[in-house]
N, C-alpha and C. Protein backbone atom coordinates (compact mmCIF):
# COMPACT_ATOMS: atom_id res chain seq x y z
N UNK A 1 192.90 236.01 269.01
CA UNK A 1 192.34 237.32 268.93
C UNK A 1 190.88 237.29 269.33
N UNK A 2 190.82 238.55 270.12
CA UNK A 2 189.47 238.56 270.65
C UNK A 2 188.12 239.13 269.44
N UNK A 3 187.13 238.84 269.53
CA UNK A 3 186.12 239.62 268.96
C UNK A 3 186.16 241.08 268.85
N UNK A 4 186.08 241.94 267.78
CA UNK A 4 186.52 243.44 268.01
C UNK A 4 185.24 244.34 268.20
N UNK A 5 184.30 243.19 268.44
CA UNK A 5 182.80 243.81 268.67
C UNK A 5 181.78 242.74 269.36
N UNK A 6 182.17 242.46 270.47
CA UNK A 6 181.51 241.56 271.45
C UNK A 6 179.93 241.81 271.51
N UNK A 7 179.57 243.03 271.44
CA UNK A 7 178.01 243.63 271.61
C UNK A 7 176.88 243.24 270.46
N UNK A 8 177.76 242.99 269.61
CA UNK A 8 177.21 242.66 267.96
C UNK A 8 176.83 241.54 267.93
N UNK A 9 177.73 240.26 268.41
CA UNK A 9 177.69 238.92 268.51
C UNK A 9 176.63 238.75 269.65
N UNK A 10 176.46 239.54 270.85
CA UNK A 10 175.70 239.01 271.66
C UNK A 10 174.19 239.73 271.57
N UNK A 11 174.38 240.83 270.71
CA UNK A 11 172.64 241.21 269.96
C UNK A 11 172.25 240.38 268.92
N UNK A 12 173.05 239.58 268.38
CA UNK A 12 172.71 238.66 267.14
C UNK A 12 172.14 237.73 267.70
N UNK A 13 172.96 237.04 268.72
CA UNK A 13 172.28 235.53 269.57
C UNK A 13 171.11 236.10 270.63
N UNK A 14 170.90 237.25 271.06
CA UNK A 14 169.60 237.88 271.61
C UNK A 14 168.27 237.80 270.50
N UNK A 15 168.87 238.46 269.10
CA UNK A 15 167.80 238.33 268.44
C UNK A 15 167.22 237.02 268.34
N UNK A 16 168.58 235.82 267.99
CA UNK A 16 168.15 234.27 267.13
C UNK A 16 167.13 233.77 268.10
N UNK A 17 167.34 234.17 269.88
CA UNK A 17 166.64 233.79 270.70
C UNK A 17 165.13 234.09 270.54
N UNK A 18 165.34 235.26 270.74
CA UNK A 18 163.64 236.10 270.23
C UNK A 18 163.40 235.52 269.54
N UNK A 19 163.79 235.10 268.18
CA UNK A 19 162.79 234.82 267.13
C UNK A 19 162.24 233.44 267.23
N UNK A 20 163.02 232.80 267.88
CA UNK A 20 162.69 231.93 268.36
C UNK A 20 161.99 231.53 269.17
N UNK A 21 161.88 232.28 270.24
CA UNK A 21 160.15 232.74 271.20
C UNK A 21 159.43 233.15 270.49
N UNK A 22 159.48 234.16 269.51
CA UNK A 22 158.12 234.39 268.75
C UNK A 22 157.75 233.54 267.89
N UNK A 23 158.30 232.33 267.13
CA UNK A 23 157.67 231.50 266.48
C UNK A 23 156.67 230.38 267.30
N UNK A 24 157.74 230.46 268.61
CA UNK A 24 156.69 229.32 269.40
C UNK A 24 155.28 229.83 269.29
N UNK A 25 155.54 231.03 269.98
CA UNK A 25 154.53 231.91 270.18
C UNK A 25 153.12 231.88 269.36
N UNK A 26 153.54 232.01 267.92
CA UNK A 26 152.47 232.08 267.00
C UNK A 26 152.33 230.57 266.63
N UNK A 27 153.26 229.40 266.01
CA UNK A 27 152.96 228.20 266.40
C UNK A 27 151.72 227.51 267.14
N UNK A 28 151.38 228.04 268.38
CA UNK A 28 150.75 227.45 269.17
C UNK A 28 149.44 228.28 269.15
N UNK A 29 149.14 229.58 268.86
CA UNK A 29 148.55 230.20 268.50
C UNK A 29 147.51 229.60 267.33
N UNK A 30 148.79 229.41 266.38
CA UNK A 30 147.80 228.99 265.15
C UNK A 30 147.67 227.38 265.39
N UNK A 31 147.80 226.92 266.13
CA UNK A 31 146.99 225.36 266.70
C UNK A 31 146.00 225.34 267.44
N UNK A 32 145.50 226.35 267.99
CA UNK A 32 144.72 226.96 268.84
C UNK A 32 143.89 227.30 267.77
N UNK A 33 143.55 228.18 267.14
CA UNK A 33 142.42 228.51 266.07
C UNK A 33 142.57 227.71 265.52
N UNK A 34 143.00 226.60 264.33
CA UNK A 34 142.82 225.20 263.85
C UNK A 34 143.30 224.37 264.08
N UNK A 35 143.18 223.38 265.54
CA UNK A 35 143.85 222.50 265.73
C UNK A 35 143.77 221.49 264.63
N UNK A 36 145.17 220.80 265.09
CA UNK A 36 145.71 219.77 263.99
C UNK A 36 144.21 218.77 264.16
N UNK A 37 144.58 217.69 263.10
CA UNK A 37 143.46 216.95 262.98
C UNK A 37 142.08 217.27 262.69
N UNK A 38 141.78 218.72 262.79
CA UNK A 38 140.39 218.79 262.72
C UNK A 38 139.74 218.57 261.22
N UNK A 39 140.05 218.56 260.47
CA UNK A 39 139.31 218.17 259.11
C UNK A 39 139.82 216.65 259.22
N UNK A 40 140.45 216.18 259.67
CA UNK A 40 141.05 214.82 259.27
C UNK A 40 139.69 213.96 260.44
N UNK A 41 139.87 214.15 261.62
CA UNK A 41 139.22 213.82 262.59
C UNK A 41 138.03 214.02 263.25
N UNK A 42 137.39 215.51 262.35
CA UNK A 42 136.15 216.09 262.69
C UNK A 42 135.86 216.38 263.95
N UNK A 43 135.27 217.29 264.26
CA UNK A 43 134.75 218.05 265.08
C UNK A 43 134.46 217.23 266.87
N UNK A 44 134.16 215.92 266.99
CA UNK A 44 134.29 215.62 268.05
C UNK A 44 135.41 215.48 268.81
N UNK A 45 136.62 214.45 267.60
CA UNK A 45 137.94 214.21 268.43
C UNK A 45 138.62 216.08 268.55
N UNK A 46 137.99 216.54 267.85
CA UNK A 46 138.45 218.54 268.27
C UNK A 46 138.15 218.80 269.29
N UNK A 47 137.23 218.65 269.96
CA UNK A 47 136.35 218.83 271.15
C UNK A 47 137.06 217.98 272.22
N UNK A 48 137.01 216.71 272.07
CA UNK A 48 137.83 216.15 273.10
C UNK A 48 139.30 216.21 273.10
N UNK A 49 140.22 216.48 272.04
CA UNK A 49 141.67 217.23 272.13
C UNK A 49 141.91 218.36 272.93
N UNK A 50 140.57 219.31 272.74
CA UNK A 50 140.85 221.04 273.74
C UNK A 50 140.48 220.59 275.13
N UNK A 51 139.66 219.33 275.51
CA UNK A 51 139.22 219.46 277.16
C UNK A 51 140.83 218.39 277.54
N UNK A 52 141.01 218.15 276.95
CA UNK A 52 142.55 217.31 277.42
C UNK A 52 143.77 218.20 277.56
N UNK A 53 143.68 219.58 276.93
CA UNK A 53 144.26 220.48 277.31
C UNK A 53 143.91 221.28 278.09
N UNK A 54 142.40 221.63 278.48
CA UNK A 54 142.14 222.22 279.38
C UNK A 54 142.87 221.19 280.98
N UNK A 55 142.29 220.22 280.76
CA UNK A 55 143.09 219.53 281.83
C UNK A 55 144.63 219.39 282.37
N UNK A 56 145.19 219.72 281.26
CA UNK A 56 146.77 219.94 281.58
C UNK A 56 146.75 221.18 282.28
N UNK A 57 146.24 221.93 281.68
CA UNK A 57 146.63 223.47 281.92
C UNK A 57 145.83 223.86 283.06
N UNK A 58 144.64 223.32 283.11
CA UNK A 58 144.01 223.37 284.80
C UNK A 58 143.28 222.25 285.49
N UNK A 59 144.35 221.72 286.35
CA UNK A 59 144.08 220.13 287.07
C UNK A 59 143.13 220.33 288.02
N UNK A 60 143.14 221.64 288.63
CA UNK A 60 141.91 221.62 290.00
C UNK A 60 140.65 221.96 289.04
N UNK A 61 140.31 222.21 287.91
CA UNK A 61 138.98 222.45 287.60
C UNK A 61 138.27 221.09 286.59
N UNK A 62 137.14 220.43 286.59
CA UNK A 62 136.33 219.37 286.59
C UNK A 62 136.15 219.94 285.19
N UNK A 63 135.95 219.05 284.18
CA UNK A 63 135.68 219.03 282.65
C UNK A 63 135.48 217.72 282.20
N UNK A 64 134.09 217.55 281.05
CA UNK A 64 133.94 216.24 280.57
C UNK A 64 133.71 216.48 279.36
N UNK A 65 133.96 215.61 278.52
CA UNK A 65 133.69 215.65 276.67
C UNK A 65 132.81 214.29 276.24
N UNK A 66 131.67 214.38 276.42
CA UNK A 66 130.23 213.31 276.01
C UNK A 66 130.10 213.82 274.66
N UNK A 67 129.81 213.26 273.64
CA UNK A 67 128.97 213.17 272.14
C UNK A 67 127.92 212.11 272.30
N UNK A 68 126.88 212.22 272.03
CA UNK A 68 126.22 211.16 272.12
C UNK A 68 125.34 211.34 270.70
N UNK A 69 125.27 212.58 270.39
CA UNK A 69 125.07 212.92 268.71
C UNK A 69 125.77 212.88 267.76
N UNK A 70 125.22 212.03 266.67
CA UNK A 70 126.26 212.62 265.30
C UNK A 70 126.67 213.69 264.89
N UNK A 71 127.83 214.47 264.84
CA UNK A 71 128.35 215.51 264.61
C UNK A 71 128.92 215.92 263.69
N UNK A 72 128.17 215.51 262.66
CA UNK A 72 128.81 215.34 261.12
C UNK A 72 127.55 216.77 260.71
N UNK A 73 128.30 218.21 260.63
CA UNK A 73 127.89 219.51 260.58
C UNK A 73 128.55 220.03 259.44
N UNK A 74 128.26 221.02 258.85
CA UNK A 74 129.19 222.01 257.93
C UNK A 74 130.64 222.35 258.56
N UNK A 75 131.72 222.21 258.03
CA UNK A 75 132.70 222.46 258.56
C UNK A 75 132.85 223.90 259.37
N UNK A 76 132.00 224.90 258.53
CA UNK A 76 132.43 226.46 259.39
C UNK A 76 131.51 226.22 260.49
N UNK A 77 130.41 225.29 260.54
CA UNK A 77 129.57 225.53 261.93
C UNK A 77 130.56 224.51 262.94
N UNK A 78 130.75 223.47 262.12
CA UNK A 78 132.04 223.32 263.10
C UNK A 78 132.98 223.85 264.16
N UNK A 79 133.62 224.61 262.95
CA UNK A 79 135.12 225.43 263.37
C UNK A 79 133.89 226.47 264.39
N UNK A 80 132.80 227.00 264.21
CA UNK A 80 131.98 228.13 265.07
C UNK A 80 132.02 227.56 266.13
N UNK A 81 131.55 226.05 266.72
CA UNK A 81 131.50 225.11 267.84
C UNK A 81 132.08 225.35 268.50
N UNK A 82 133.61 224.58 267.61
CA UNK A 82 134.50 224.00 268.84
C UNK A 82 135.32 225.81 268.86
N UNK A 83 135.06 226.99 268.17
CA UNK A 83 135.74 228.09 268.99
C UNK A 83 134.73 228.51 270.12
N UNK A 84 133.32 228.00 270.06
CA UNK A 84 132.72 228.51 271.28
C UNK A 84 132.80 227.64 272.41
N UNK A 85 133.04 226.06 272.42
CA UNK A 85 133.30 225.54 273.32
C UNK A 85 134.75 226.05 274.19
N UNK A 86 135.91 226.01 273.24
CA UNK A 86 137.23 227.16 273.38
C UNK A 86 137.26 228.12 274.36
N UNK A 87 136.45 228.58 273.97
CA UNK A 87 135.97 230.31 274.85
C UNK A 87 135.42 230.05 276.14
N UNK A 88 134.25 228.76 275.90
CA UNK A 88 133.76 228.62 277.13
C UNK A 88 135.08 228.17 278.74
């Protein structure tokens, strides 16, 4: 016997899909405003994690990550940093 409502079953597996794009979605989002490691690893290896993604995501454009200062800051001037380096 066939399904007596084929449209039902295939809006259900439409939705499971969606929701499933939208978790990526915000997932990566919220790694993006606090990437992993950053309290564990502090604020430089943060800095050099986002230019290693800038590099994935754009191979023709030139990017370098130097510290040559101690970067041991308040955590929110931190997190202020590396979202303005981000932006940049």
């Amino acid at each position: 016997m066939g399904d007596p409502h084929p449209s039902a079953g295939n809006a259900a597996r439409a939705r499971d899909r969606e929701r499933g794009s939208v978790y990526g979605v915000v997932s990566s989002l919220i790694r993006q405003l606090r990437p992993a490691g950053f309290d564990e690893l502090g604020i430089a290896a943060a800095l050099e994690n986002c230019v290693v993604e800038w590099r994935a995501r754009l191979p023709e454009a030139s990017s370098n990550c130097r510290s040559t200062a101690d970067l041991t800051i308040q955590r929110i001037r931190a997190l202020a940093l590396f979202r303005l380096v981000q932006e940049a």
